[in-house]
PDB file of N, CA and C in Angstrom:
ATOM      1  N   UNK A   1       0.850  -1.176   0.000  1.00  0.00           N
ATOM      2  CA  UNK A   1       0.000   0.000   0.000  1.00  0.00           C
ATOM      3  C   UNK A   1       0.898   1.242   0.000  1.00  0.00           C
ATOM      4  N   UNK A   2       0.681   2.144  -0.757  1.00  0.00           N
ATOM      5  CA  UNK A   2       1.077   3.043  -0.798  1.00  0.00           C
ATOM      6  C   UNK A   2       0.905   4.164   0.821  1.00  0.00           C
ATOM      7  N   UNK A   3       2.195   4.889   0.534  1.00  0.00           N
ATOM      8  CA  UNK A   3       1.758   6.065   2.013  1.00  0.00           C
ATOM      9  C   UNK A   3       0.695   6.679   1.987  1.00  0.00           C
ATOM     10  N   UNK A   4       0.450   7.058   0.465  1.00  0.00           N
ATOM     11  CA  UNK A   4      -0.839   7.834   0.758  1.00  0.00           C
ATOM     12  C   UNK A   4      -2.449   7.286   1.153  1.00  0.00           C
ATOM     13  N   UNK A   5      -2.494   6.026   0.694  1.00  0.00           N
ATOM     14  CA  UNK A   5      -3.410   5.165   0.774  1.00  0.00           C
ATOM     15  C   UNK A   5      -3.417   4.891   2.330  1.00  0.00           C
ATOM     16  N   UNK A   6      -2.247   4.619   2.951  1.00  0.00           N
ATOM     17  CA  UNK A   6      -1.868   3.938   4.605  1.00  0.00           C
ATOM     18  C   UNK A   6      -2.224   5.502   5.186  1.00  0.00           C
ATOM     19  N   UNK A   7      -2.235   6.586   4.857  1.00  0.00           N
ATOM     20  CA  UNK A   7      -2.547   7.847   5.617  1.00  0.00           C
ATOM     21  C   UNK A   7      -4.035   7.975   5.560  1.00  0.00           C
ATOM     22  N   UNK A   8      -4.750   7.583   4.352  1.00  0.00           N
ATOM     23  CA  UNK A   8      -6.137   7.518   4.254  1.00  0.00           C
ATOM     24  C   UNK A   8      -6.450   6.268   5.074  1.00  0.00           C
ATOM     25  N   UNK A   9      -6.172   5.003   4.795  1.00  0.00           N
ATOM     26  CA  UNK A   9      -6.798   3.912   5.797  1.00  0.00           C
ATOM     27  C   UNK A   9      -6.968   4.485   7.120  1.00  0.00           C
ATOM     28  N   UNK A  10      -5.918   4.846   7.541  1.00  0.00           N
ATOM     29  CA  UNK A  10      -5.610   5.514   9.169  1.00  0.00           C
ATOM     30  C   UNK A  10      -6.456   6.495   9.726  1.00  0.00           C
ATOM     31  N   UNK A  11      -6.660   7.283   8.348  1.00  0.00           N
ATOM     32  CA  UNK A  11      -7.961   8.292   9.307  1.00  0.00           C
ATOM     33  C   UNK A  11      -8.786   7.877   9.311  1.00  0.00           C
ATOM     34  N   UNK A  12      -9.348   6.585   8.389  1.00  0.00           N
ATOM     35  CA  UNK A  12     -11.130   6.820   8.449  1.00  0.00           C
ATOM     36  C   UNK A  12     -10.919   5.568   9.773  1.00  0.00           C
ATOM     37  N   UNK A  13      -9.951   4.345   9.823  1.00  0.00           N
ATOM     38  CA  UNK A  13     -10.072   4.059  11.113  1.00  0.00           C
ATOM     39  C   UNK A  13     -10.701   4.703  12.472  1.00  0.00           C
ATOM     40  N   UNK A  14      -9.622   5.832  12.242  1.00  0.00           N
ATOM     41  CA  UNK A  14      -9.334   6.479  13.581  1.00  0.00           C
ATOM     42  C   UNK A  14     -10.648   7.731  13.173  1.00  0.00           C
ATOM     43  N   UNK A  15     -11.688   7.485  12.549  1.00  0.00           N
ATOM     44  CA  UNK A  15     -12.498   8.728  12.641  1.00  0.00           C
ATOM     45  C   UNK A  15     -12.659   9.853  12.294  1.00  0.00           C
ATOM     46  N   UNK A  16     -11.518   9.787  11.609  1.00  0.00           N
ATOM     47  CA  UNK A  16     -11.286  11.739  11.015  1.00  0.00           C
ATOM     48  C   UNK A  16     -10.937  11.618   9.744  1.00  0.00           C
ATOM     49  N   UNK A  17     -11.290  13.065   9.321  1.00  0.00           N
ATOM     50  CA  UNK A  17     -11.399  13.322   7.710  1.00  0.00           C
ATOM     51  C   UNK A  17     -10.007  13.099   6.966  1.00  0.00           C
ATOM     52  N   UNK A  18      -9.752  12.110   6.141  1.00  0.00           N
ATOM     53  CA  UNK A  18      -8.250  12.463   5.912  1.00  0.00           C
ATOM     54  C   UNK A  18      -7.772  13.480   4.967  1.00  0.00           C
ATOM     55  N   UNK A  19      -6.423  14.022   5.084  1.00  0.00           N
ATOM     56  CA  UNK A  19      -6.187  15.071   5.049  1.00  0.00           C
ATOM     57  C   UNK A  19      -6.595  15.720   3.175  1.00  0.00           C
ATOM     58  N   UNK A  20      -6.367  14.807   2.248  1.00  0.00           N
ATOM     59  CA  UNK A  20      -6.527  14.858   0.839  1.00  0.00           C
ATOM     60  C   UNK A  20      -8.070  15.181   0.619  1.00  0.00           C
ATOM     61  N   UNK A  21      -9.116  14.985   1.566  1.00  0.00           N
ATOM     62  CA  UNK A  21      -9.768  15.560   1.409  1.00  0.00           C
ATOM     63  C   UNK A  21     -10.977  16.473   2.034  1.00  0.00           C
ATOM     64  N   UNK A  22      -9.866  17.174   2.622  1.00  0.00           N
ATOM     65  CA  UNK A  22     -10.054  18.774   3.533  1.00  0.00           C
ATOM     66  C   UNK A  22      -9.701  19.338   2.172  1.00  0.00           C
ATOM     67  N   UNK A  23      -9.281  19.101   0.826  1.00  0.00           N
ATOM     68  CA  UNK A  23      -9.112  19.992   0.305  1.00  0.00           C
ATOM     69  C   UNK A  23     -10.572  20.584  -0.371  1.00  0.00           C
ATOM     70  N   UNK A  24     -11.552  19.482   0.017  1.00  0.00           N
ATOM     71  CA  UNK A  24     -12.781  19.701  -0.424  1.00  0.00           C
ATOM     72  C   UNK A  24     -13.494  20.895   0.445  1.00  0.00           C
ATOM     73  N   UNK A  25     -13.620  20.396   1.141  1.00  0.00           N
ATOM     74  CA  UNK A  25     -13.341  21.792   2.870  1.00  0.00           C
ATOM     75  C   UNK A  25     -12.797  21.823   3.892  1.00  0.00           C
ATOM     76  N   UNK A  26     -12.056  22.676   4.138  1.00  0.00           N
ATOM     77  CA  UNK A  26     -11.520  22.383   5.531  1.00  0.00           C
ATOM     78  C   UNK A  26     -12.899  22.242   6.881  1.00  0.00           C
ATOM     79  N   UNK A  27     -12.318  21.407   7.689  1.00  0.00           N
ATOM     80  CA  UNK A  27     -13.443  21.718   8.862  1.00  0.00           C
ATOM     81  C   UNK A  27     -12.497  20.511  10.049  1.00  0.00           C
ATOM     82  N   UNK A  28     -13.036  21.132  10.835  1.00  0.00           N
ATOM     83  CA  UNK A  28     -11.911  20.768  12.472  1.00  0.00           C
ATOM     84  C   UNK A  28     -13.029  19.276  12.678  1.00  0.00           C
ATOM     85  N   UNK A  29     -14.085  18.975  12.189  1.00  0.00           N
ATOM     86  CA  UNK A  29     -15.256  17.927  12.643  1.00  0.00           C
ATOM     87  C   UNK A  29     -14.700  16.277  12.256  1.00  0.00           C
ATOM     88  N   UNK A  30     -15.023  15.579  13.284  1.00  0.00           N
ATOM     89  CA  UNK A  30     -14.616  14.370  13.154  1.00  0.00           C
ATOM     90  C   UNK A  30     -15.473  13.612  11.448  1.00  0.00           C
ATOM     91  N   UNK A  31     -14.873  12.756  10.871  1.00  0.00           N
ATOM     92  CA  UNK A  31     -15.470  11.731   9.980  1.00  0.00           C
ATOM     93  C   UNK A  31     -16.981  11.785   9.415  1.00  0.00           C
ATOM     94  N   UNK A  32     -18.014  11.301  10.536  1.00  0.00           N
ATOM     95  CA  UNK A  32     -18.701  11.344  11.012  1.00  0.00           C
ATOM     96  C   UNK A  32     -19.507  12.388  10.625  1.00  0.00           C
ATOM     97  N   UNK A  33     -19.636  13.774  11.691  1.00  0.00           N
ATOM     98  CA  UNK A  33     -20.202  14.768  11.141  1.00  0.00           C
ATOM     99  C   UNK A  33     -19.822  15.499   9.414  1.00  0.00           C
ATOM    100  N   UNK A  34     -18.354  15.389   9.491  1.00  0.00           N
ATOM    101  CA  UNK A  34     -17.557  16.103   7.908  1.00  0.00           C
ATOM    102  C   UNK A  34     -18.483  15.365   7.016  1.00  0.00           C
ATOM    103  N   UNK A  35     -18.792  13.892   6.893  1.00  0.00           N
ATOM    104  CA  UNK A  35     -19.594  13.388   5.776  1.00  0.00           C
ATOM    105  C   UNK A  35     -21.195  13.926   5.855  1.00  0.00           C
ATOM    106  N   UNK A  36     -21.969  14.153   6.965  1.00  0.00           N
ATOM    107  CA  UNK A  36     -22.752  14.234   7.118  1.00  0.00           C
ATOM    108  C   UNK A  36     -23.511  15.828   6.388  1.00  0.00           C
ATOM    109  N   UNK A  37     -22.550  16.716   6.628  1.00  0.00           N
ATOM    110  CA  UNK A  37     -22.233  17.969   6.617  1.00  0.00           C
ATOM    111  C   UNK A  37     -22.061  17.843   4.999  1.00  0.00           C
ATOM    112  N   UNK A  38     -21.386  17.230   4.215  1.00  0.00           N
ATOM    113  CA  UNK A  38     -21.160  17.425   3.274  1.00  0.00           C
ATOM    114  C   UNK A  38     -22.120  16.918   2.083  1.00  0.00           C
ATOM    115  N   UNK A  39     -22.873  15.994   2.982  1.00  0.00           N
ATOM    116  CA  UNK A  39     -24.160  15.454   1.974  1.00  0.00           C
ATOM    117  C   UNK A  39     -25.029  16.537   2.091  1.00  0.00           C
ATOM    118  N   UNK A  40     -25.089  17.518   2.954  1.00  0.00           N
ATOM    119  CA  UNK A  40     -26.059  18.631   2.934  1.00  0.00           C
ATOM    120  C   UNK A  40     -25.265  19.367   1.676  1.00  0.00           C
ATOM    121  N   UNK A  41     -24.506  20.011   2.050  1.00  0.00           N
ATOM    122  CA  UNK A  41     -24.065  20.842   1.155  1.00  0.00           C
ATOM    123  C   UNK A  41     -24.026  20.220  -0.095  1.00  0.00           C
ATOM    124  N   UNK A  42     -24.174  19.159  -0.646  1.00  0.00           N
ATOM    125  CA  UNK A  42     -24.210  18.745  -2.037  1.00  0.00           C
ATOM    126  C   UNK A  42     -25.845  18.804  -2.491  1.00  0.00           C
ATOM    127  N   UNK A  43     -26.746  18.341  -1.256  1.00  0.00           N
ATOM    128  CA  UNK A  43     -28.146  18.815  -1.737  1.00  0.00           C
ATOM    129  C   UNK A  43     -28.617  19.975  -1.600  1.00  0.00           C
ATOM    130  N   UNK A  44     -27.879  21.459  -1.009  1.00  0.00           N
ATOM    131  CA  UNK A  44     -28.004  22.462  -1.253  1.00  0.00           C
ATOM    132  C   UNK A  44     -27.921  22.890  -2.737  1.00  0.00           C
ATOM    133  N   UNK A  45     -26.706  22.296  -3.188  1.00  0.00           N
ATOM    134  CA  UNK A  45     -26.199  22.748  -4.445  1.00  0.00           C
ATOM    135  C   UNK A  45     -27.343  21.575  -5.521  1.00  0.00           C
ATOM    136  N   UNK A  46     -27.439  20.578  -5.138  1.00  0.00           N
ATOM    137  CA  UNK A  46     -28.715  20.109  -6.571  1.00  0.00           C
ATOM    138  C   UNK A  46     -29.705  20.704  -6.449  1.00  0.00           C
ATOM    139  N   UNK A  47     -30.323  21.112  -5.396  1.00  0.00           N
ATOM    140  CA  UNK A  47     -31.513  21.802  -4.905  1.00  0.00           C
ATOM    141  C   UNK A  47     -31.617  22.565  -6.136  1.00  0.00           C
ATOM    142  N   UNK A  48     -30.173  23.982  -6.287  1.00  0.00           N
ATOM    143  CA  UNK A  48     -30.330  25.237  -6.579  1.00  0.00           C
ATOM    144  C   UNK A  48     -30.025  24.664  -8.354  1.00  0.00           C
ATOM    145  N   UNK A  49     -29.545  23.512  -8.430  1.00  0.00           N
ATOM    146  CA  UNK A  49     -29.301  23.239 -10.212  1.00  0.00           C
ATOM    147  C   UNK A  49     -30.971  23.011 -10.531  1.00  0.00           C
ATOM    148  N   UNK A  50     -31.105  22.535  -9.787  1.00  0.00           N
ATOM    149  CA  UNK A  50     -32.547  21.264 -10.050  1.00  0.00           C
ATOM    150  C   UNK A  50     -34.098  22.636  -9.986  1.00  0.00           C
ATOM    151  N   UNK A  51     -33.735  23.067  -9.194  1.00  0.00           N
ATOM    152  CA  UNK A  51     -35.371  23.757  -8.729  1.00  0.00           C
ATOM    153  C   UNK A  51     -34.570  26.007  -9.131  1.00  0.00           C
ATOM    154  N   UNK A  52     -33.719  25.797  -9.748  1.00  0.00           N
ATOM    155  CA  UNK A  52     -33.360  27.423  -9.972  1.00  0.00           C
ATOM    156  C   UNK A  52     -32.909  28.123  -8.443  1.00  0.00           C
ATOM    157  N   UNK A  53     -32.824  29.349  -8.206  1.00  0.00           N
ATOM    158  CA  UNK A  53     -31.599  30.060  -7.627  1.00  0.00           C
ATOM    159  C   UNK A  53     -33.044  29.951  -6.137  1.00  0.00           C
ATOM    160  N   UNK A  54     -32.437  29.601  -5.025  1.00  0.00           N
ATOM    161  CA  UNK A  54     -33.264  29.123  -3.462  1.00  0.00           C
ATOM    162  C   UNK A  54     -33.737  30.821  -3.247  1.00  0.00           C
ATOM    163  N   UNK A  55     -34.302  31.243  -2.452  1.00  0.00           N
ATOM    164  CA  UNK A  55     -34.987  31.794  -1.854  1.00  0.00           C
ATOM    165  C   UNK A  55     -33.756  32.480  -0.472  1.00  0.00           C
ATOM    166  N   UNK A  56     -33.647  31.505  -0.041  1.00  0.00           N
ATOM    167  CA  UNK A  56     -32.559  31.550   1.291  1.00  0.00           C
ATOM    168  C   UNK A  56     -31.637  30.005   1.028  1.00  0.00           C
ATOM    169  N   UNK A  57     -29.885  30.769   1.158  1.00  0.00           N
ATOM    170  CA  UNK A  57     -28.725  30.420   1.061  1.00  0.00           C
ATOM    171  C   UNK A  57     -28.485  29.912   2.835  1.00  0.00           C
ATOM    172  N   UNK A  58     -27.987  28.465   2.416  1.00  0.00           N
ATOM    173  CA  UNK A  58     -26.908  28.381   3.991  1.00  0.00           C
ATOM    174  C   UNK A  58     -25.712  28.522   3.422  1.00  0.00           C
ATOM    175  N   UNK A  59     -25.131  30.114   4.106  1.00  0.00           N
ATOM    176  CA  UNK A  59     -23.645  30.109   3.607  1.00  0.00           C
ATOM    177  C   UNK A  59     -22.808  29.214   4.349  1.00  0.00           C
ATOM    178  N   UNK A  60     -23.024  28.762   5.433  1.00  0.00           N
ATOM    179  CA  UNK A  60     -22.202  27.405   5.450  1.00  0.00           C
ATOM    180  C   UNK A  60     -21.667  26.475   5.083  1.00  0.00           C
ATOM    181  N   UNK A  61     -22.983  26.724   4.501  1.00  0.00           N
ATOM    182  CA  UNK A  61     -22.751  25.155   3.232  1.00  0.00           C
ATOM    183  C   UNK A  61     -22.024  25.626   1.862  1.00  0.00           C
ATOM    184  N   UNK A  62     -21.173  26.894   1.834  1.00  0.00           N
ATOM    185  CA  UNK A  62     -20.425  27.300   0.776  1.00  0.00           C
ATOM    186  C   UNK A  62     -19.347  27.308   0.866  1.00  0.00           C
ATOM    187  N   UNK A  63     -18.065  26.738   0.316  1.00  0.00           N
ATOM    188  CA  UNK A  63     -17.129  26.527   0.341  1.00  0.00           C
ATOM    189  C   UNK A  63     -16.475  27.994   0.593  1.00  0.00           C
ATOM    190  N   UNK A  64     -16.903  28.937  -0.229  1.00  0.00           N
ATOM    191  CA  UNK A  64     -16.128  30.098  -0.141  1.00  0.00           C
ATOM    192  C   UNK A  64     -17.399  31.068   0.086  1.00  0.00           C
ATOM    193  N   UNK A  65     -18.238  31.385   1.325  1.00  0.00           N
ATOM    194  CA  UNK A  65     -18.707  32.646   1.429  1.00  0.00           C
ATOM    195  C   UNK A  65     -18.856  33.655   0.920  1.00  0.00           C
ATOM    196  N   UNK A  66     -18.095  34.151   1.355  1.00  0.00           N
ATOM    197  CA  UNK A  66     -17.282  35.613   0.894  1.00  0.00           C
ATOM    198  C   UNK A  66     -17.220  35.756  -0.306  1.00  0.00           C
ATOM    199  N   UNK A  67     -17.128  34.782  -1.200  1.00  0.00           N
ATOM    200  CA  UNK A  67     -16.882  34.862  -2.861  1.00  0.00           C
ATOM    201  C   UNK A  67     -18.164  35.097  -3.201  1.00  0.00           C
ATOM    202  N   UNK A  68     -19.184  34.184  -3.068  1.00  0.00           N
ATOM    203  CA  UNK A  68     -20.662  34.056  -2.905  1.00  0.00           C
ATOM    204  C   UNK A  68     -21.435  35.651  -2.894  1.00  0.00           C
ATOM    205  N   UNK A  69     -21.056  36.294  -1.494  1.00  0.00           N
ATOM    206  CA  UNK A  69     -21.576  37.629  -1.206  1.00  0.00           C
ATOM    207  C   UNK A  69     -21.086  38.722  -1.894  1.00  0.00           C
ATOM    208  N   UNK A  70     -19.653  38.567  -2.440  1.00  0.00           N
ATOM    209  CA  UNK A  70     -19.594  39.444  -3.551  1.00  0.00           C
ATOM    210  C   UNK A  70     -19.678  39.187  -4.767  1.00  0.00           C
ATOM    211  N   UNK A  71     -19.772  37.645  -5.359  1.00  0.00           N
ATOM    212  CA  UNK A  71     -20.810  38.196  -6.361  1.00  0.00           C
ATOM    213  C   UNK A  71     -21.959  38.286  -6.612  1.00  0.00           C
ATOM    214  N   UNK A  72     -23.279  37.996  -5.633  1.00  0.00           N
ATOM    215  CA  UNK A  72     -24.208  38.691  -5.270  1.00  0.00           C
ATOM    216  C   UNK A  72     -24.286  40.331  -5.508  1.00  0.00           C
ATOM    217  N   UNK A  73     -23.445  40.978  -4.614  1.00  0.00           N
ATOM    218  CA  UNK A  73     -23.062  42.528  -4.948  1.00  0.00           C
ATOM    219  C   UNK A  73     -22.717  43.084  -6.252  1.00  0.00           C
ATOM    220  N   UNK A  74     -21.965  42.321  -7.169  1.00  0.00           N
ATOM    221  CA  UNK A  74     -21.435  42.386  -8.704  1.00  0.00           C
ATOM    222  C   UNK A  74     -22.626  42.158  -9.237  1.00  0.00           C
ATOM    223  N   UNK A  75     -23.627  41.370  -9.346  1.00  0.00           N
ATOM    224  CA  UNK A  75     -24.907  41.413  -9.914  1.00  0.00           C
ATOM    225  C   UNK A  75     -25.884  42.187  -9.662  1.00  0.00           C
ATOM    226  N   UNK A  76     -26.047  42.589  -8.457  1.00  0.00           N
ATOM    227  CA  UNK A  76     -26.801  43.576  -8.356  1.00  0.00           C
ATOM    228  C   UNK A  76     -26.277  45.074  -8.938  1.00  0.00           C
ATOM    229  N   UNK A  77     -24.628  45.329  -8.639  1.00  0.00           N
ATOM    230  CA  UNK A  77     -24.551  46.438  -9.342  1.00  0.00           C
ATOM    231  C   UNK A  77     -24.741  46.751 -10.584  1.00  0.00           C
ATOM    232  N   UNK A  78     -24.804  45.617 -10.985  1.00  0.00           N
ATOM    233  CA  UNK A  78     -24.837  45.611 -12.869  1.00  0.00           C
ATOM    234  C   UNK A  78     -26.245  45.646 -13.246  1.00  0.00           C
ATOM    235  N   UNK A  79     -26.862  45.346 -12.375  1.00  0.00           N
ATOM    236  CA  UNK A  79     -28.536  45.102 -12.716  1.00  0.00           C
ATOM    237  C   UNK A  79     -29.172  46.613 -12.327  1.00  0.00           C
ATOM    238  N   UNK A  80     -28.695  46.699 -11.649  1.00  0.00           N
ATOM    239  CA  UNK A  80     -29.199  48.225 -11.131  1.00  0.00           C
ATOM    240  C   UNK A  80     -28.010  49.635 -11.513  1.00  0.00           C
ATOM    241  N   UNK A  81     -26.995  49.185 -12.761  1.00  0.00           N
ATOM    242  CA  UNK A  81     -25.969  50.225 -12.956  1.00  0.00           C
ATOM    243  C   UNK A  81     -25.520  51.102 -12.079  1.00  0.00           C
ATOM    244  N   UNK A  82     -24.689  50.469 -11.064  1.00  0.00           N
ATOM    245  CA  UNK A  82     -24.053  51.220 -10.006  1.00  0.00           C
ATOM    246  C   UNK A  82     -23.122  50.727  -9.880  1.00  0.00           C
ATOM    247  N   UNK A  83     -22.131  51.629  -9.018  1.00  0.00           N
ATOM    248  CA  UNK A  83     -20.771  50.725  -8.611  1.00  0.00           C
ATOM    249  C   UNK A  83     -20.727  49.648  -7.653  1.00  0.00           C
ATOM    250  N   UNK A  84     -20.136  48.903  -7.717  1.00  0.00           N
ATOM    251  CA  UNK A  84     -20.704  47.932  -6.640  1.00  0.00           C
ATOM    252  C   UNK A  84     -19.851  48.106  -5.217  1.00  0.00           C
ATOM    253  N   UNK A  85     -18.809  49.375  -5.065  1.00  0.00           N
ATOM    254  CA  UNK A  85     -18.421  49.570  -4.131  1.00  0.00           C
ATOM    255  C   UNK A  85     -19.354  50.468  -3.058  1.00  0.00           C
ATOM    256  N   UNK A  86     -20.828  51.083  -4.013  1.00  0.00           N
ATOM    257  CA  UNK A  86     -21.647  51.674  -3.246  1.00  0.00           C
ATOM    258  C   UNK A  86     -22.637  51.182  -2.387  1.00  0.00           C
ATOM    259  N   UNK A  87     -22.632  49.294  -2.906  1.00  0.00           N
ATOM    260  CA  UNK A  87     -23.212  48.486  -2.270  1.00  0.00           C
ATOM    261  C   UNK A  87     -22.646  48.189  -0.724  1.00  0.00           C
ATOM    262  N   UNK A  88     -23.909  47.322  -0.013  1.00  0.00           N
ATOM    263  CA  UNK A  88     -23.230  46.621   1.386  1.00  0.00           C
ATOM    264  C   UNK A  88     -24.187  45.415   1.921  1.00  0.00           C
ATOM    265  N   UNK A  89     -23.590  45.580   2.838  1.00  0.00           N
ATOM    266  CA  UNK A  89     -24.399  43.774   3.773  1.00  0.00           C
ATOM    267  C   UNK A  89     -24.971  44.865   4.994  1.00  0.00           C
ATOM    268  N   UNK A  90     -26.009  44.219   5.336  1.00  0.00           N
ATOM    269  CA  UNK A  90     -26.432  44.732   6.943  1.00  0.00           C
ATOM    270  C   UNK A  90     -27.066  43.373   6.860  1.00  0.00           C
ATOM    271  N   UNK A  91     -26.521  42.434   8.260  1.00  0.00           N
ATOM    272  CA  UNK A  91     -27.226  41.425   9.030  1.00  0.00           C
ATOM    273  C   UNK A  91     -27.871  41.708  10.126  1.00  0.00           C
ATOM    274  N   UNK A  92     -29.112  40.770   9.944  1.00  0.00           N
ATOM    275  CA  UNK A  92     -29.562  41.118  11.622  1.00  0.00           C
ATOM    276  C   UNK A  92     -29.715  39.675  11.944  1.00  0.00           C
ATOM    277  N   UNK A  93     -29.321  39.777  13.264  1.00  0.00           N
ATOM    278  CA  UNK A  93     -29.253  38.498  13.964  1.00  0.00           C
ATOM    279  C   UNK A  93     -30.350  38.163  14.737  1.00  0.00           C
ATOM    280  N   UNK A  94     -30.681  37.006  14.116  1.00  0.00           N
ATOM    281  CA  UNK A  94     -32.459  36.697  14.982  1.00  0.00           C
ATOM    282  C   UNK A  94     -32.166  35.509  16.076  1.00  0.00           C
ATOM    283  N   UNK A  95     -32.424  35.406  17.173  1.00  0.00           N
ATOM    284  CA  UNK A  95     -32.535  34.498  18.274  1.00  0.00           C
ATOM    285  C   UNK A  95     -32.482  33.000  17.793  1.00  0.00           C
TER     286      UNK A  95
END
């Protein structure tokens, strides 16, 4: 067996994500939850192929956030011809 193969046997033994594929996401969560977690986020994403653009986003379930929310902002500036540096976020945090 190869090392890399003997580094993969070893984690899913021992419960944890092995390391080749954190490159999918990083996350500190044992085996266990990381798979669990990640079958969501894949039916987030058929959801939005299958049924068109959701209503409400779990940015969690996005590999890159931040990329997400600005180009949200890039579309709206273009849709509404503005700069998109005149745009912003306001969250409110509900209980």
């Amino acid at each position: 067996m190869s090392t890399e193969l003997d580094e993969l046997f070893e984690s899913l033994c021992d419960g944890k994500v092995p390391t080749l594929w954190q490159k999918a996401y990083p996350s500190q969560k044992p085996l266990a939850a990381w798979t669990r977690e990640l079958n969501l986020r894949i039916e987030q994403l058929r959801n939005w192929a299958e049924n068109g653009t959701p209503k409400v986003f779990w940015l969690g379930g996005l590999t890159f956030p931040t990329g997400f929310l600005t180009a949200l902002l890039q579309a709206a500036a273009r849709r509404n011809n503005v700069v998109i540096d005149s745009l912003g976020w306001e969250f409110v945090v509900l209980n």
